[in-house]
Protein backbone atom coordinates (compact mmCIF):
# COMPACT_ATOMS: atom_id res chain seq x y z
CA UNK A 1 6.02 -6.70 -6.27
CA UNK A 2 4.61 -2.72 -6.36
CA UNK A 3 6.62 -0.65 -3.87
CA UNK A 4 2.93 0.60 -3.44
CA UNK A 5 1.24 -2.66 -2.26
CA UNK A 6 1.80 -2.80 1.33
CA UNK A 7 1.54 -6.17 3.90
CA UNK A 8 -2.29 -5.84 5.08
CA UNK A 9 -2.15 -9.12 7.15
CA UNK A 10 -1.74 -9.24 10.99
CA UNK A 11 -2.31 -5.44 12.02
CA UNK A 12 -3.99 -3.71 14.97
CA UNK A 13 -6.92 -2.26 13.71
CA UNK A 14 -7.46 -5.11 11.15
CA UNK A 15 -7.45 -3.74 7.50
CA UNK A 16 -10.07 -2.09 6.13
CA UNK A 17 -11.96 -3.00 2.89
CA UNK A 18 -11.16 0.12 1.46
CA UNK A 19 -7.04 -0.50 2.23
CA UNK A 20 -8.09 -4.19 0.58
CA UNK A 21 -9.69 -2.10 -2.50
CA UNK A 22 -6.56 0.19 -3.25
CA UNK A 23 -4.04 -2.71 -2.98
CA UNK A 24 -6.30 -3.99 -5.77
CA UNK A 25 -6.38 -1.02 -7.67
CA UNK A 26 -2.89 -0.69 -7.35
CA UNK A 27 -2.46 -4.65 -9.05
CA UNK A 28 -4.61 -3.98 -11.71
CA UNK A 29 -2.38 -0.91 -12.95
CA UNK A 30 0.25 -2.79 -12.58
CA UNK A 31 -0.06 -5.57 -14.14
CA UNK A 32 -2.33 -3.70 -17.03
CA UNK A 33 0.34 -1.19 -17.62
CA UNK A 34 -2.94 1.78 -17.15
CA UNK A 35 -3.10 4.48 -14.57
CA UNK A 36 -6.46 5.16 -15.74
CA UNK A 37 -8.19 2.49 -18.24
CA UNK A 38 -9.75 4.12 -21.25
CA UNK A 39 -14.14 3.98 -21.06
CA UNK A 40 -13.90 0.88 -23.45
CA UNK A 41 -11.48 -1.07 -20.72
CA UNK A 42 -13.33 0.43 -17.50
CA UNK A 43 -15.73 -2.58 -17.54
CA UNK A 44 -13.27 -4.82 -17.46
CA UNK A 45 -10.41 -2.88 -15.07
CA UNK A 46 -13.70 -2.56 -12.07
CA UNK A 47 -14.43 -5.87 -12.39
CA UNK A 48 -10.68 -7.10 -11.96
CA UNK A 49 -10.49 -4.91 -9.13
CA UNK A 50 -14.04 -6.08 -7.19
CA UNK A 51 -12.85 -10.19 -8.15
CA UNK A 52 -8.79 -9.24 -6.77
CA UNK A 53 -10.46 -7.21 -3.78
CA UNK A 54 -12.54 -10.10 -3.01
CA UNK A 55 -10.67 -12.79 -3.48
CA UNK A 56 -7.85 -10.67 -1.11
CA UNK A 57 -10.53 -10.18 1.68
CA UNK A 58 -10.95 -14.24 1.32
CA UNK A 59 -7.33 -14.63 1.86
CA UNK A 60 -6.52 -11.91 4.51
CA UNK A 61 -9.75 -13.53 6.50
CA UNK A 62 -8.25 -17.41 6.31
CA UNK A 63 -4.45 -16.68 7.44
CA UNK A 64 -3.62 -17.42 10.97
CA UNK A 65 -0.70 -16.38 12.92
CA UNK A 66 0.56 -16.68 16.34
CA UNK A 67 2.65 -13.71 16.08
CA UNK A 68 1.04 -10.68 17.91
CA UNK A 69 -0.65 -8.16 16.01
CA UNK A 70 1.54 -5.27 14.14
CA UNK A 71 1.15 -1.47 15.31
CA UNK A 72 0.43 0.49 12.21
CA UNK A 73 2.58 3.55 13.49
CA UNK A 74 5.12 1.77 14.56
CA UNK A 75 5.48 0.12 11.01
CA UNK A 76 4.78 3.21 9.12
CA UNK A 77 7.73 5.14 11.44
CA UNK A 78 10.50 2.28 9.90
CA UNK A 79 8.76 2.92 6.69
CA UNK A 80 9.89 6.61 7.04
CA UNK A 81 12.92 6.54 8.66
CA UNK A 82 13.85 3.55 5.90
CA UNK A 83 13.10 5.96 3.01
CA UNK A 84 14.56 9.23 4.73
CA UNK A 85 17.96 7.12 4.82
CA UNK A 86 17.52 5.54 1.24
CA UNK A 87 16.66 9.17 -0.47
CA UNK A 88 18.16 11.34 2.07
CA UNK A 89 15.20 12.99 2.68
């Protein structure tokens, strides 16, 4: 999986459609090997973003969970510390 595609489901505040739109982004470039699709591929590279954003919004919106709600901080603090041990930073 990208190391840049983070775990939207089950957060307090919900995810955003914008954090649902660069996960998708972030797909597409993977799996198309592009950073930036050339003006003949853009067509195609939005619309495989708008049909993975949507079809992510469908999923996110259909899970269910008994588990409480994750803090955002408090997730993006482990993220940190995680990475400041792995790289020393």
């Amino acid at each position: 999986m990208c190391r840049n595609i983070r775990p939207l489901f089950n957060f307090d505040p919900p995810v955003t459609p914008d954090e649902v739109r660069a996960a998708s982004l972030q797909f597409v470039r993977k799996i198309s090997g592009f950073a930036k699709p050339s003006k003949a591929n853009e067509p195609a590279f939005v619309t495989a973003i708008d049909e993975i954003a949507a079809c992510a919004s469908r999923l996110l919106q259909s899970l269910e969970t008994n588990a409480p709600p994750k803090n955002r901080e408090t997730v993006a603090a482990k993220a940190r510390l995680r990475a400041a041990q792995r790289y020393g930073t």
